[in-house]
PDB file of N, CA and C in Angstrom:
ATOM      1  N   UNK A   1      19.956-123.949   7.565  1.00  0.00           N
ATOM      2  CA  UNK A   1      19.300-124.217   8.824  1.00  0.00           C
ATOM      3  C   UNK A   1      20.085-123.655  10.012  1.00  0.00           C
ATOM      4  N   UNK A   2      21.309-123.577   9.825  1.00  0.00           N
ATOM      5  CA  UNK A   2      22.307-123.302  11.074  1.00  0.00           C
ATOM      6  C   UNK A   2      23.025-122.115  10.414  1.00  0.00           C
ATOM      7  N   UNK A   3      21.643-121.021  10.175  1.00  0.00           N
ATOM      8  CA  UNK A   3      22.568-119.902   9.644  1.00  0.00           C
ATOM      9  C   UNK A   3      22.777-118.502  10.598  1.00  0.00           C
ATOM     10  N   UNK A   4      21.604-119.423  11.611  1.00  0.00           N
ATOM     11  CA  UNK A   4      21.703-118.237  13.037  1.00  0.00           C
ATOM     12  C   UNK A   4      22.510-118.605  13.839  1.00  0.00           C
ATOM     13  N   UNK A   5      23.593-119.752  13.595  1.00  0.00           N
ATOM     14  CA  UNK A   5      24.443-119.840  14.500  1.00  0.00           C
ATOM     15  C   UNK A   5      25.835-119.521  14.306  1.00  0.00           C
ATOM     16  N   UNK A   6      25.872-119.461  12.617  1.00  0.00           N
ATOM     17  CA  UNK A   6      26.591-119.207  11.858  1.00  0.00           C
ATOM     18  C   UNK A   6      26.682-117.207  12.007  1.00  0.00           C
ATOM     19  N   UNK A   7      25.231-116.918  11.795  1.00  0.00           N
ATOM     20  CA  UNK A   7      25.627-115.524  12.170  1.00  0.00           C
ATOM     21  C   UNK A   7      26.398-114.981  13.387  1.00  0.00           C
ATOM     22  N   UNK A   8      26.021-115.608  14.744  1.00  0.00           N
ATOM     23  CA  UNK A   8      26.606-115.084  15.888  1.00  0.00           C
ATOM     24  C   UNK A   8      27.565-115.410  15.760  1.00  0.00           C
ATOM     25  N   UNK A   9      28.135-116.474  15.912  1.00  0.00           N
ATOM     26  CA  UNK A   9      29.925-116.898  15.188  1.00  0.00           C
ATOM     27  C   UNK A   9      30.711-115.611  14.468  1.00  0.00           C
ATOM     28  N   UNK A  10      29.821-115.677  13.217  1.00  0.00           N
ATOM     29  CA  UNK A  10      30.649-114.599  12.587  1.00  0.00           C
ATOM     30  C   UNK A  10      30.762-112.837  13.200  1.00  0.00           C
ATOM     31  N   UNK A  11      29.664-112.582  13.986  1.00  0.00           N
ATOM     32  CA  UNK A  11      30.105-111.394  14.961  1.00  0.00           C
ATOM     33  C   UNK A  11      30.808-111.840  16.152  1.00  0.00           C
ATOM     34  N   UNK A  12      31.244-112.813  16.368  1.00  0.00           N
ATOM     35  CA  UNK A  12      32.351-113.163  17.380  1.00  0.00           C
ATOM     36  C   UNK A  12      31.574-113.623  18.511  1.00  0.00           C
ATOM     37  N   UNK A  13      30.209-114.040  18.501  1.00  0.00           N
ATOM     38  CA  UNK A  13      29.893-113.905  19.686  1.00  0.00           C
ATOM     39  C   UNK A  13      29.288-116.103  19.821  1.00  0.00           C
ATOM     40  N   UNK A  14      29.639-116.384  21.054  1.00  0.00           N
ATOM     41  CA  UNK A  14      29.113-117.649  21.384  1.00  0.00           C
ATOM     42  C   UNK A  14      27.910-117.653  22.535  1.00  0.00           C
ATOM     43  N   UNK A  15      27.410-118.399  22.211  1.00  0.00           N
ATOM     44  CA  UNK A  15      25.755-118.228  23.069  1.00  0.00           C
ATOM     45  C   UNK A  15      26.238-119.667  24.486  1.00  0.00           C
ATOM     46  N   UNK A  16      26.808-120.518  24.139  1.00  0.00           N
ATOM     47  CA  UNK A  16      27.745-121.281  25.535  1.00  0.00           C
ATOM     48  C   UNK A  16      26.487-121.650  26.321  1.00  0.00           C
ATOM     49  N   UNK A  17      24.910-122.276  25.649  1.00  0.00           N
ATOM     50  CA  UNK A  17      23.996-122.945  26.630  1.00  0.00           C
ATOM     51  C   UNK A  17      22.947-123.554  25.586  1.00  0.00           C
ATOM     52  N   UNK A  18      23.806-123.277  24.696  1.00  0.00           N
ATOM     53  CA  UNK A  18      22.620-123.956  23.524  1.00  0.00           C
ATOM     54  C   UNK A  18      22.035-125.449  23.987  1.00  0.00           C
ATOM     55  N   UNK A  19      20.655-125.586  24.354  1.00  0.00           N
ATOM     56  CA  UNK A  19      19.800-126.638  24.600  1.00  0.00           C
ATOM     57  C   UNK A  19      18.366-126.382  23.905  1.00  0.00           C
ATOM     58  N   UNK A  20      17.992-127.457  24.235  1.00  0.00           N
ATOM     59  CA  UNK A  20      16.388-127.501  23.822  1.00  0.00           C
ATOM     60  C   UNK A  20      15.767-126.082  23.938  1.00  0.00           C
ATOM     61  N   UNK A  21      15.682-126.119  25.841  1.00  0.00           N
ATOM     62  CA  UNK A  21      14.833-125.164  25.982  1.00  0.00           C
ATOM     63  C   UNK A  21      14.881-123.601  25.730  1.00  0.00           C
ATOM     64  N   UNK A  22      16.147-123.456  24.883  1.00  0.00           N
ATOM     65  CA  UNK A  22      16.561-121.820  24.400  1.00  0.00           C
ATOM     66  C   UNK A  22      16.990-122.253  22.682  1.00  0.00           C
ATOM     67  N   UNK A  23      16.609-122.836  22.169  1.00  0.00           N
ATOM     68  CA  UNK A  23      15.732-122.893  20.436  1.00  0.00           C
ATOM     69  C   UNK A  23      14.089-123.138  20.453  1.00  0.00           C
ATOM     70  N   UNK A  24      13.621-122.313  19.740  1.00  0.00           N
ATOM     71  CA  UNK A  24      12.427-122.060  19.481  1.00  0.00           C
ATOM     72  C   UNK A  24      12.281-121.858  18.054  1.00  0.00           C
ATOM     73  N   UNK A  25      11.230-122.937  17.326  1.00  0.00           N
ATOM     74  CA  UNK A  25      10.290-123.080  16.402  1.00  0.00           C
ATOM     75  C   UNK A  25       9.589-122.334  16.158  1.00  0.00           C
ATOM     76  N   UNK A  26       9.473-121.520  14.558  1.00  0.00           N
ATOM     77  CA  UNK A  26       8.248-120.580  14.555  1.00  0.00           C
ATOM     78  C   UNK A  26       7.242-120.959  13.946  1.00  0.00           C
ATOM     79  N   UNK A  27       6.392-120.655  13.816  1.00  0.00           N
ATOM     80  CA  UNK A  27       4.998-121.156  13.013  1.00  0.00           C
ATOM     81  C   UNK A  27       5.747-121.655  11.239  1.00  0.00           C
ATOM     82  N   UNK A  28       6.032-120.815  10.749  1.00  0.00           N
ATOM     83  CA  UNK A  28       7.129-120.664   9.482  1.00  0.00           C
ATOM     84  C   UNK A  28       8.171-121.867   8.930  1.00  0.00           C
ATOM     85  N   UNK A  29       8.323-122.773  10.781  1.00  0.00           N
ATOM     86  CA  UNK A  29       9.565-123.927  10.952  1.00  0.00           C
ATOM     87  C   UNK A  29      11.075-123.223  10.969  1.00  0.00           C
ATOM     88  N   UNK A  30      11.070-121.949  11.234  1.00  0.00           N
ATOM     89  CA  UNK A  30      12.893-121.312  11.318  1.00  0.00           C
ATOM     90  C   UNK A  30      12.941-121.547  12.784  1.00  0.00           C
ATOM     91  N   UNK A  31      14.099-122.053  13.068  1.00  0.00           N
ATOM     92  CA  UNK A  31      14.613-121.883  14.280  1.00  0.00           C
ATOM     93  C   UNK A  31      15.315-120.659  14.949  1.00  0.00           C
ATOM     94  N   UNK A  32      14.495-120.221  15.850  1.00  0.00           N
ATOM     95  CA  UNK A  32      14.823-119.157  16.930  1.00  0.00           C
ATOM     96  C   UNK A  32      16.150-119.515  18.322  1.00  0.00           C
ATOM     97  N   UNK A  33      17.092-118.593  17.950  1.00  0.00           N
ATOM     98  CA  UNK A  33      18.452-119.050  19.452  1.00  0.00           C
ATOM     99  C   UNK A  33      17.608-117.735  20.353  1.00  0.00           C
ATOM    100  N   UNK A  34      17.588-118.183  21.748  1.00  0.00           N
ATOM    101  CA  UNK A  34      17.339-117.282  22.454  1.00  0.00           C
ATOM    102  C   UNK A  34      17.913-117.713  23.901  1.00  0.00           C
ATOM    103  N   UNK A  35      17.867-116.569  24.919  1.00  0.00           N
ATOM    104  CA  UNK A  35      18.743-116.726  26.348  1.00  0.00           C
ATOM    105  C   UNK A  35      19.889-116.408  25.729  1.00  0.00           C
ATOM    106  N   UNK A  36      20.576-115.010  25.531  1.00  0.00           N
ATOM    107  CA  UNK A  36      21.921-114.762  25.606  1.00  0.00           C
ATOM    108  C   UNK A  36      22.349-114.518  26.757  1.00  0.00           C
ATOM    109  N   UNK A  37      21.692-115.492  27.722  1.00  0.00           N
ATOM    110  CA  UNK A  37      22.265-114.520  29.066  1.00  0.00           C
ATOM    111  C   UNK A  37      23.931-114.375  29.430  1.00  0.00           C
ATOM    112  N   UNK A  38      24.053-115.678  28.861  1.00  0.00           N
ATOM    113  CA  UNK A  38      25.478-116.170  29.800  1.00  0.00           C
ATOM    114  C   UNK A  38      26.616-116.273  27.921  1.00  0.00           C
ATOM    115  N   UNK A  39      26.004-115.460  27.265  1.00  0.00           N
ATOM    116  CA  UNK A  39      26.785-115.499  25.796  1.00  0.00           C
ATOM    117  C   UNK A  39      28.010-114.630  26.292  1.00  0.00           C
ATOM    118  N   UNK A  40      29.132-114.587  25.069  1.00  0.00           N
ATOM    119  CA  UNK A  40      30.377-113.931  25.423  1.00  0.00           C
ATOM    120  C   UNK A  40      30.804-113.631  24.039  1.00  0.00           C
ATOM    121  N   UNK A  41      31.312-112.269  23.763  1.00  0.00           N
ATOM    122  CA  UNK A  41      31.961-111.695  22.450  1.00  0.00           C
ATOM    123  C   UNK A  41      33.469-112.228  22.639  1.00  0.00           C
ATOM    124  N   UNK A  42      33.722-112.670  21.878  1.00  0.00           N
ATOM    125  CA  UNK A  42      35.027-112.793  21.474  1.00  0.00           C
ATOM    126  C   UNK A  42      36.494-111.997  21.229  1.00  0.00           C
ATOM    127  N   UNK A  43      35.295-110.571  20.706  1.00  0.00           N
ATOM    128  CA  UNK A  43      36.280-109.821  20.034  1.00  0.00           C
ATOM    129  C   UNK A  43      36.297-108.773  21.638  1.00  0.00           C
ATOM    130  N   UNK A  44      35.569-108.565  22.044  1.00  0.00           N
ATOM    131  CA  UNK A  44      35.834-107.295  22.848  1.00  0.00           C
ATOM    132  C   UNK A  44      35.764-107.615  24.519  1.00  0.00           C
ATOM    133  N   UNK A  45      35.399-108.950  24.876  1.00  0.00           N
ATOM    134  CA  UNK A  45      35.248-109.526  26.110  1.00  0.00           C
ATOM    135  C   UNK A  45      37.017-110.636  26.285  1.00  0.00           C
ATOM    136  N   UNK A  46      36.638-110.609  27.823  1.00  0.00           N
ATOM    137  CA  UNK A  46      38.197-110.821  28.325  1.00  0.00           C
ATOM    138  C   UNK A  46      37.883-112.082  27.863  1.00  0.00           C
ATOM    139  N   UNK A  47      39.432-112.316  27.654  1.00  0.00           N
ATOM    140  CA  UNK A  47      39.092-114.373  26.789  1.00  0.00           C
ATOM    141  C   UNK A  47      38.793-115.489  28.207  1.00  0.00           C
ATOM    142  N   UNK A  48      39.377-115.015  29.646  1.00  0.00           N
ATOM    143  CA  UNK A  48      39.372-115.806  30.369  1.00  0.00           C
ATOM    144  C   UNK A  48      37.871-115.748  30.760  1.00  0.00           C
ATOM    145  N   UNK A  49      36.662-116.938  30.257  1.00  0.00           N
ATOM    146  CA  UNK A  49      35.437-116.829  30.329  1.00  0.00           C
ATOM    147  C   UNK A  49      34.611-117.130  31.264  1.00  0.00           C
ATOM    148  N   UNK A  50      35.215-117.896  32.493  1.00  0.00           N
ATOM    149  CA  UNK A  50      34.924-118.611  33.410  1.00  0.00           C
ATOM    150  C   UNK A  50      35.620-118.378  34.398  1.00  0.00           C
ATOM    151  N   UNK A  51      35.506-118.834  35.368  1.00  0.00           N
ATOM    152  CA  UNK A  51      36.725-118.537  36.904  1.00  0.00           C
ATOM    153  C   UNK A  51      36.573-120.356  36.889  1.00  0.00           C
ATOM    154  N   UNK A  52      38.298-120.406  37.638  1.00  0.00           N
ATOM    155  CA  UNK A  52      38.268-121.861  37.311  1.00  0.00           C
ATOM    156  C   UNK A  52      37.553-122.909  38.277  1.00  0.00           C
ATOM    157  N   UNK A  53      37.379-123.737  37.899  1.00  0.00           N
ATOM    158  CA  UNK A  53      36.163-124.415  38.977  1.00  0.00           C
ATOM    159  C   UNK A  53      35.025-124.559  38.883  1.00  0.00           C
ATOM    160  N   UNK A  54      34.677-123.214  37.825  1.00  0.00           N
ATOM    161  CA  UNK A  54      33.057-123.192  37.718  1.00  0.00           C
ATOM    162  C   UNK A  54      32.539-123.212  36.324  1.00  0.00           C
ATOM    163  N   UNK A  55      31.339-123.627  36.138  1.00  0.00           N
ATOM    164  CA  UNK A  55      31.212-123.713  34.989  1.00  0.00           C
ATOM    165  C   UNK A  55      29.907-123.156  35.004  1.00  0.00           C
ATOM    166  N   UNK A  56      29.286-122.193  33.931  1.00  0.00           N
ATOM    167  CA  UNK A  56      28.667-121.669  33.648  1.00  0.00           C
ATOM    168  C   UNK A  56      27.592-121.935  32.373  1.00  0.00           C
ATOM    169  N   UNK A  57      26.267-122.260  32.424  1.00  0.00           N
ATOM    170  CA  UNK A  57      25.412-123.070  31.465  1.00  0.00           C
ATOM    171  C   UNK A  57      25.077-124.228  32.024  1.00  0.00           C
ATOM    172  N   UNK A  58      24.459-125.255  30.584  1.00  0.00           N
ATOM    173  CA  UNK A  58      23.619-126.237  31.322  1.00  0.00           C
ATOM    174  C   UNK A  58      24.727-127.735  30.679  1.00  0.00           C
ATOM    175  N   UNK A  59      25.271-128.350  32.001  1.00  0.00           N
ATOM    176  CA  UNK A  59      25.946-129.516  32.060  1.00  0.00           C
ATOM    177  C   UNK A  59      26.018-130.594  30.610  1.00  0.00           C
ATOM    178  N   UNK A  60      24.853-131.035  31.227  1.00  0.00           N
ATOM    179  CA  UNK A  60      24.099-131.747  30.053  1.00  0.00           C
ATOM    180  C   UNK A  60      25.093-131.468  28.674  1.00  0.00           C
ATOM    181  N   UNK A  61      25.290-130.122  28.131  1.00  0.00           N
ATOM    182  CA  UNK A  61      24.749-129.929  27.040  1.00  0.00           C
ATOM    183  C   UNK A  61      26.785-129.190  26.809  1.00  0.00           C
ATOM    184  N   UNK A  62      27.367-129.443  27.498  1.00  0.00           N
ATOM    185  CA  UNK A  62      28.481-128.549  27.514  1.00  0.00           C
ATOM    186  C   UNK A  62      29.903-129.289  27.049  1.00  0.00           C
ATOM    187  N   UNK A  63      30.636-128.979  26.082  1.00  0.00           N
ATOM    188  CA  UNK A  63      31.595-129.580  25.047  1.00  0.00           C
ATOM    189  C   UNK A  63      32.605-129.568  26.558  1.00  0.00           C
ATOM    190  N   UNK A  64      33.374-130.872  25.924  1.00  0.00           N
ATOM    191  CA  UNK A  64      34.211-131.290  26.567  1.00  0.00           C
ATOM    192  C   UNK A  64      35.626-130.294  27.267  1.00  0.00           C
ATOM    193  N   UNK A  65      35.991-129.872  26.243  1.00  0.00           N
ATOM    194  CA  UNK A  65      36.954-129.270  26.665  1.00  0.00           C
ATOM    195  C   UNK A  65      36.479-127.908  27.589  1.00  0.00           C
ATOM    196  N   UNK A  66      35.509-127.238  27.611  1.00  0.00           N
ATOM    197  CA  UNK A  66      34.983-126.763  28.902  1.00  0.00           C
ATOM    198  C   UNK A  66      34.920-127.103  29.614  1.00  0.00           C
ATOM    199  N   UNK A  67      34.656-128.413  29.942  1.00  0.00           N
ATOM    200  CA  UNK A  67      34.442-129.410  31.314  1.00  0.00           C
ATOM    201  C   UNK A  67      36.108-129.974  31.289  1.00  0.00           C
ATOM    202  N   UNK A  68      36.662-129.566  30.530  1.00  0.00           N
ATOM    203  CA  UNK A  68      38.518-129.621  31.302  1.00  0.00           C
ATOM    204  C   UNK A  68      39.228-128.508  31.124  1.00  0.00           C
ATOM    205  N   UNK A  69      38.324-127.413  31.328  1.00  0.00           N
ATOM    206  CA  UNK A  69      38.451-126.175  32.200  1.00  0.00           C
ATOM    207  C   UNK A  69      39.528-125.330  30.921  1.00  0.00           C
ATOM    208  N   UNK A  70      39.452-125.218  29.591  1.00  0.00           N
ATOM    209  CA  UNK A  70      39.167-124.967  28.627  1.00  0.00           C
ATOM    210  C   UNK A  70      38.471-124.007  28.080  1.00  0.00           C
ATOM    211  N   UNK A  71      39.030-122.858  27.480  1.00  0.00           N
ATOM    212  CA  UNK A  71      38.331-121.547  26.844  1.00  0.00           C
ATOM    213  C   UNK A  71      37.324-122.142  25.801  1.00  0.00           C
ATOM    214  N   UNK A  72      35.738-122.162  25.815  1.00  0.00           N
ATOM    215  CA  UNK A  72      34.767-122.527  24.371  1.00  0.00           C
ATOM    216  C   UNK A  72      35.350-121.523  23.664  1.00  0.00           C
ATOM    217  N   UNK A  73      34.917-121.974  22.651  1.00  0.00           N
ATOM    218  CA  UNK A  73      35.099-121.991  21.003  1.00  0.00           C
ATOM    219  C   UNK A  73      33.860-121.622  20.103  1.00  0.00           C
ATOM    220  N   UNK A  74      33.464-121.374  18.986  1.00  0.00           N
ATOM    221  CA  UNK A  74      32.874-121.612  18.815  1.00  0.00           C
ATOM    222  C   UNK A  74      32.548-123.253  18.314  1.00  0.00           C
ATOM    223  N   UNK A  75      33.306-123.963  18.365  1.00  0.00           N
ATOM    224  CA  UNK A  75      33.469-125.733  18.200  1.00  0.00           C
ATOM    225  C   UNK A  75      32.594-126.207  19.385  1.00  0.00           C
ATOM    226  N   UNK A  76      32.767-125.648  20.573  1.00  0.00           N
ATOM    227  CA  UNK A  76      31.843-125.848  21.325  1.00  0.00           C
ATOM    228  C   UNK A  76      30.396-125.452  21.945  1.00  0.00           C
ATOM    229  N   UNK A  77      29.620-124.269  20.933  1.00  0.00           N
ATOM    230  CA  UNK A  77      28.364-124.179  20.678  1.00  0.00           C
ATOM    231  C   UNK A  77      28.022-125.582  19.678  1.00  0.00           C
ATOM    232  N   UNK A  78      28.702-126.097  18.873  1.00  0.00           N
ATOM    233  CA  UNK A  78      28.568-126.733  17.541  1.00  0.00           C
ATOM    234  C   UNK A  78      28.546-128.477  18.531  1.00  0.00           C
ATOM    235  N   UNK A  79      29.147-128.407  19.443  1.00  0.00           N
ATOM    236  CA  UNK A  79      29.200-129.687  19.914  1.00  0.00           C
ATOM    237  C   UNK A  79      27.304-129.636  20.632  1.00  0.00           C
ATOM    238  N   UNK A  80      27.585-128.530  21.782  1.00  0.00           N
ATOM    239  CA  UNK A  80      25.934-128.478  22.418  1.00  0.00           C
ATOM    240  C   UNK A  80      24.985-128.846  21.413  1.00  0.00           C
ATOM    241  N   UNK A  81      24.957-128.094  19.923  1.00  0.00           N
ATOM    242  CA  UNK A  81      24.226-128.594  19.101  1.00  0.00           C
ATOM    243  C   UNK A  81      23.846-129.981  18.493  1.00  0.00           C
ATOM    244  N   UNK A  82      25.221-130.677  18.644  1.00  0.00           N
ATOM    245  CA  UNK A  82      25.085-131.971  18.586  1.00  0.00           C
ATOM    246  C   UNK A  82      24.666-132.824  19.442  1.00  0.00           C
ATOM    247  N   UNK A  83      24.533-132.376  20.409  1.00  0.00           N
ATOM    248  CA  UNK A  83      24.065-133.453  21.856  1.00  0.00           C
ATOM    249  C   UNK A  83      22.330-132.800  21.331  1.00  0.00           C
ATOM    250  N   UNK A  84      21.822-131.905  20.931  1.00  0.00           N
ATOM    251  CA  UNK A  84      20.718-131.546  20.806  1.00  0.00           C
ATOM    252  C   UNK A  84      20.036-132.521  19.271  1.00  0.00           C
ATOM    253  N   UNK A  85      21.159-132.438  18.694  1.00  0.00           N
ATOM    254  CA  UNK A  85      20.492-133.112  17.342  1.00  0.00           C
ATOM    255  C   UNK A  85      20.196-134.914  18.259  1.00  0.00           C
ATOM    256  N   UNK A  86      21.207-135.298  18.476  1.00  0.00           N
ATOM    257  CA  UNK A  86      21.608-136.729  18.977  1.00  0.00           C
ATOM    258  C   UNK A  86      19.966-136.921  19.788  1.00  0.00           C
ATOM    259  N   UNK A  87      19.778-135.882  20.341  1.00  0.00           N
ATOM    260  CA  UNK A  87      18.414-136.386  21.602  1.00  0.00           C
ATOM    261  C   UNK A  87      17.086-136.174  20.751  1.00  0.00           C
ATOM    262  N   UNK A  88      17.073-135.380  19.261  1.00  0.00           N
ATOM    263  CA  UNK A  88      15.663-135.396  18.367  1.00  0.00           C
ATOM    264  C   UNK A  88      16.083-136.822  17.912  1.00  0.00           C
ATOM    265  N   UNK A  89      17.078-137.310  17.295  1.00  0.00           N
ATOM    266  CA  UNK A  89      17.159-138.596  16.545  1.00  0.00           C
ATOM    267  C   UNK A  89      16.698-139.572  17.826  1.00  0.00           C
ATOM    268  N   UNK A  90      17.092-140.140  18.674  1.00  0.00           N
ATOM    269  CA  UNK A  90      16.974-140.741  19.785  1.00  0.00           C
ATOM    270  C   UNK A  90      16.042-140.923  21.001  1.00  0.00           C
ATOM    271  N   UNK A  91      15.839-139.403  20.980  1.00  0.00           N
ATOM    272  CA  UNK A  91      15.187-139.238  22.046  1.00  0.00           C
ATOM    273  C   UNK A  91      15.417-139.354  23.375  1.00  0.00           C
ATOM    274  N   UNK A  92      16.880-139.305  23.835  1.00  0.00           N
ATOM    275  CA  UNK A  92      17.449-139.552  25.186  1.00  0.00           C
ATOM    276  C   UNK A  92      19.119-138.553  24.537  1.00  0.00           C
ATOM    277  N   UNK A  93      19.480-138.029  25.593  1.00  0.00           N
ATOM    278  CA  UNK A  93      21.189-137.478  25.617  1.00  0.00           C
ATOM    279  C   UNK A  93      21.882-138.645  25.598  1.00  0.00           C
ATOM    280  N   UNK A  94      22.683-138.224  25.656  1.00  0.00           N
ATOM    281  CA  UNK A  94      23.658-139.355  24.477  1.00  0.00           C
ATOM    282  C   UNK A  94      25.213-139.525  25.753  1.00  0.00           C
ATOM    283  N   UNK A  95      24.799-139.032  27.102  1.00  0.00           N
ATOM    284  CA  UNK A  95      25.254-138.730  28.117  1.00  0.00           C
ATOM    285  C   UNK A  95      24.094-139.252  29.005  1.00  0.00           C
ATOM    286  N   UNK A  96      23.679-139.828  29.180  1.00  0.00           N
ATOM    287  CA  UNK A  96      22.829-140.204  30.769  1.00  0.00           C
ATOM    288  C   UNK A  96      23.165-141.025  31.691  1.00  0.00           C
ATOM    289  N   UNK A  97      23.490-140.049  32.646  1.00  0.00           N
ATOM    290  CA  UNK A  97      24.039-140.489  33.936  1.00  0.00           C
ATOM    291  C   UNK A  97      23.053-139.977  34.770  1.00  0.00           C
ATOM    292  N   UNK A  98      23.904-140.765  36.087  1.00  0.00           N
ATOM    293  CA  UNK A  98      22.522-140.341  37.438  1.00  0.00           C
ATOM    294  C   UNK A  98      23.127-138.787  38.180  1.00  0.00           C
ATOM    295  N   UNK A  99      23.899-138.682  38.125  1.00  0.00           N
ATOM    296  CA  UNK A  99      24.718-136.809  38.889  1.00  0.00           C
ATOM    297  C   UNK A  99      25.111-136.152  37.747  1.00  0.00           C
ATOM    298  N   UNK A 100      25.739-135.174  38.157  1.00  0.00           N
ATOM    299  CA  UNK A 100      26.522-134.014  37.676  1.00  0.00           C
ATOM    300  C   UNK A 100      28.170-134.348  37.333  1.00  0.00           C
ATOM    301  N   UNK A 101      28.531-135.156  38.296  1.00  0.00           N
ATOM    302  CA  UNK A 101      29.560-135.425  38.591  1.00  0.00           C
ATOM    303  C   UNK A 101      30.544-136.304  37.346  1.00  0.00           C
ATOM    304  N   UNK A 102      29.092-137.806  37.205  1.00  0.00           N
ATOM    305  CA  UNK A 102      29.084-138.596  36.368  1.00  0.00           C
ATOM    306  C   UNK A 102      28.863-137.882  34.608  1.00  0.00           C
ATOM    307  N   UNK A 103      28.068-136.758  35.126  1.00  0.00           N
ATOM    308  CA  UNK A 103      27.724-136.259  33.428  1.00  0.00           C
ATOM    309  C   UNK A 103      29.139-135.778  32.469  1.00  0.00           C
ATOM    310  N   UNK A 104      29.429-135.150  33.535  1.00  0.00           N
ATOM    311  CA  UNK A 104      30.788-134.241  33.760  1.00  0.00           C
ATOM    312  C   UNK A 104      32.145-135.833  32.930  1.00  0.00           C
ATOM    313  N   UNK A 105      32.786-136.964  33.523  1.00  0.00           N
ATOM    314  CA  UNK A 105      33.082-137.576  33.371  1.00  0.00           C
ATOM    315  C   UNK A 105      32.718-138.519  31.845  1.00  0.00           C
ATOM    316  N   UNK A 106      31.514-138.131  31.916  1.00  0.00           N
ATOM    317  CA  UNK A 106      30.952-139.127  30.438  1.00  0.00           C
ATOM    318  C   UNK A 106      31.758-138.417  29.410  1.00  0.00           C
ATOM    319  N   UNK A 107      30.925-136.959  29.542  1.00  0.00           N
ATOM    320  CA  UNK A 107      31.355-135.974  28.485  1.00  0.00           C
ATOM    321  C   UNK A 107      32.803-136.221  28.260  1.00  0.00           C
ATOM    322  N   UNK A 108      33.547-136.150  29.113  1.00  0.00           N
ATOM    323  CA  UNK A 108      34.762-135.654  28.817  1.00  0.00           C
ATOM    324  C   UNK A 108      35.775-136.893  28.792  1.00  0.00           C
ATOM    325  N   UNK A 109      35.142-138.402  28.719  1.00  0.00           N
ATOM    326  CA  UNK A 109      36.022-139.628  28.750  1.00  0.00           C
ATOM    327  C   UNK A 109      35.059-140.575  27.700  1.00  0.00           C
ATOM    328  N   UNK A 110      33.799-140.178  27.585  1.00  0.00           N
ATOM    329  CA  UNK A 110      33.184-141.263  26.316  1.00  0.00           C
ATOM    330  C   UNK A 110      32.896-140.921  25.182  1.00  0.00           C
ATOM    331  N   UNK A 111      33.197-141.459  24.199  1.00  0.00           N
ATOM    332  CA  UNK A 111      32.949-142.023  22.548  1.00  0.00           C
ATOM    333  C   UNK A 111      31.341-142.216  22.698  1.00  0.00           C
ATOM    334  N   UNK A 112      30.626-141.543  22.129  1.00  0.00           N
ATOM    335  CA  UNK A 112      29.336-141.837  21.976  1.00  0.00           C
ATOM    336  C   UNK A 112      29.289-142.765  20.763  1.00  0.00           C
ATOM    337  N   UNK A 113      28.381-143.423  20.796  1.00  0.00           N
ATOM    338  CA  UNK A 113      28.371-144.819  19.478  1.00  0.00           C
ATOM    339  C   UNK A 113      26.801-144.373  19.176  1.00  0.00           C
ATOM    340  N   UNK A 114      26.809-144.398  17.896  1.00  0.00           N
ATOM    341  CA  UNK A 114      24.998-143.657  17.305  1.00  0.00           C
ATOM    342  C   UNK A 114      24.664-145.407  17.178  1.00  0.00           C
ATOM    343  N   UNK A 115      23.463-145.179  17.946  1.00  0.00           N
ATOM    344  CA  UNK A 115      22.597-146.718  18.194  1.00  0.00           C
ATOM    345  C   UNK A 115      22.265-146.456  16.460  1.00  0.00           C
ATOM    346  N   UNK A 116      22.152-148.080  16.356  1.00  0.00           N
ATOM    347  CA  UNK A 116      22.101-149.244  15.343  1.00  0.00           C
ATOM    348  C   UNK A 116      20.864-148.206  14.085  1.00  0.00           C
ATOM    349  N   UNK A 117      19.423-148.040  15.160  1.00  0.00           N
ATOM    350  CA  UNK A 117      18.276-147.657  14.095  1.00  0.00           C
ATOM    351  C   UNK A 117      18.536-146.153  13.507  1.00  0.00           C
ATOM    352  N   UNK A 118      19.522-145.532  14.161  1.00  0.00           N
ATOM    353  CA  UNK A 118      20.075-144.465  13.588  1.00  0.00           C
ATOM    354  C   UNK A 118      20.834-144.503  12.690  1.00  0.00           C
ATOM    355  N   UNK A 119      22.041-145.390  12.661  1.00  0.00           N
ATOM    356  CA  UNK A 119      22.856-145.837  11.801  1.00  0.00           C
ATOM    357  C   UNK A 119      21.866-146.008  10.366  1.00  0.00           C
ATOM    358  N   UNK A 120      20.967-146.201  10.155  1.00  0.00           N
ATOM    359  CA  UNK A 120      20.747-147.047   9.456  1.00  0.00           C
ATOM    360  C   UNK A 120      20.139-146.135   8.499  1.00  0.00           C
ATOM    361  N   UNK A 121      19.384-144.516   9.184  1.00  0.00           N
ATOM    362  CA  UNK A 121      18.839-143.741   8.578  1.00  0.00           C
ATOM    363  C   UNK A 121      19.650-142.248   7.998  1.00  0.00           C
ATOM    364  N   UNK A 122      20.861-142.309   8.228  1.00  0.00           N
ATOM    365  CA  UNK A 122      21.887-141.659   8.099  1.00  0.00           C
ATOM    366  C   UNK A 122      22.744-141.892   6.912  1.00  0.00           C
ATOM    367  N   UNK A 123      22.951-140.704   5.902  1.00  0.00           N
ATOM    368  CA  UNK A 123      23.210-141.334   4.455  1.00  0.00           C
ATOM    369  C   UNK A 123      25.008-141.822   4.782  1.00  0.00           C
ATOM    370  N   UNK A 124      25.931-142.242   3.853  1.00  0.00           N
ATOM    371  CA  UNK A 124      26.950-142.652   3.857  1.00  0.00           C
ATOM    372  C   UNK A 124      27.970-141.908   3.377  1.00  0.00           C
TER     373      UNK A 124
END
């Protein structure tokens, strides 16, 4: 299932905005990654990916150690993915706050705890 993410990985490259609205479903059920806008090669792009201060992509959806100003990884496409799985099981981010500010802070200081009816459907 995660073999298109697995492919870009393995050409060095991170896509750094993975959300909802840039995976796409095909008639078939394969999942489509799309929006490389703001992606970065690994192998042939400067490692410093960001200018500091700013962050580039969608908040929401962005691994911690980016939000403490931190080179992504590919560990951190794999995290975005998880805030994406967390909101099909749930149906809410697993981060909801009222700003940017606060999102920013969740991410990067809270333990998410998988509510109870999830727990329950999740093998051992």
């Amino acid at each position: 299932m995660l073999s298109w993410l697995a492919e870009a990985h393995g050409k060095g490259i991170l896509h750094r905005d993975i959300k909802p609205a840039n995976l796409l479903v095909t008639d078939d059920n394969k999942i489509k990654i799309v929006d490389f806008g703001i992606s970065k090669n690994l192998i042939e792009d400067d490692m410093k990916l960001t200018q500091e201060n700013h962050f580039i992509g969608t908040i929401n959806y962005m691994a911690p150690e980016i939000l403490k100003g931190q080179n992504p990884t590919p560990a951190s496409d794999l995290f975005s993915l998880g805030v994406v799985f967390f909101e099909l099981l749930t149906g809410k981010n697993p981060f909801p706050v009222a700003n940017k500010i606060q999102t920013i802070d969740a991410i990067r200081n809270t333990q998410v705890e998988i509510p109870d009816d999830i727990k329950n459907l999740l093998p051992e």
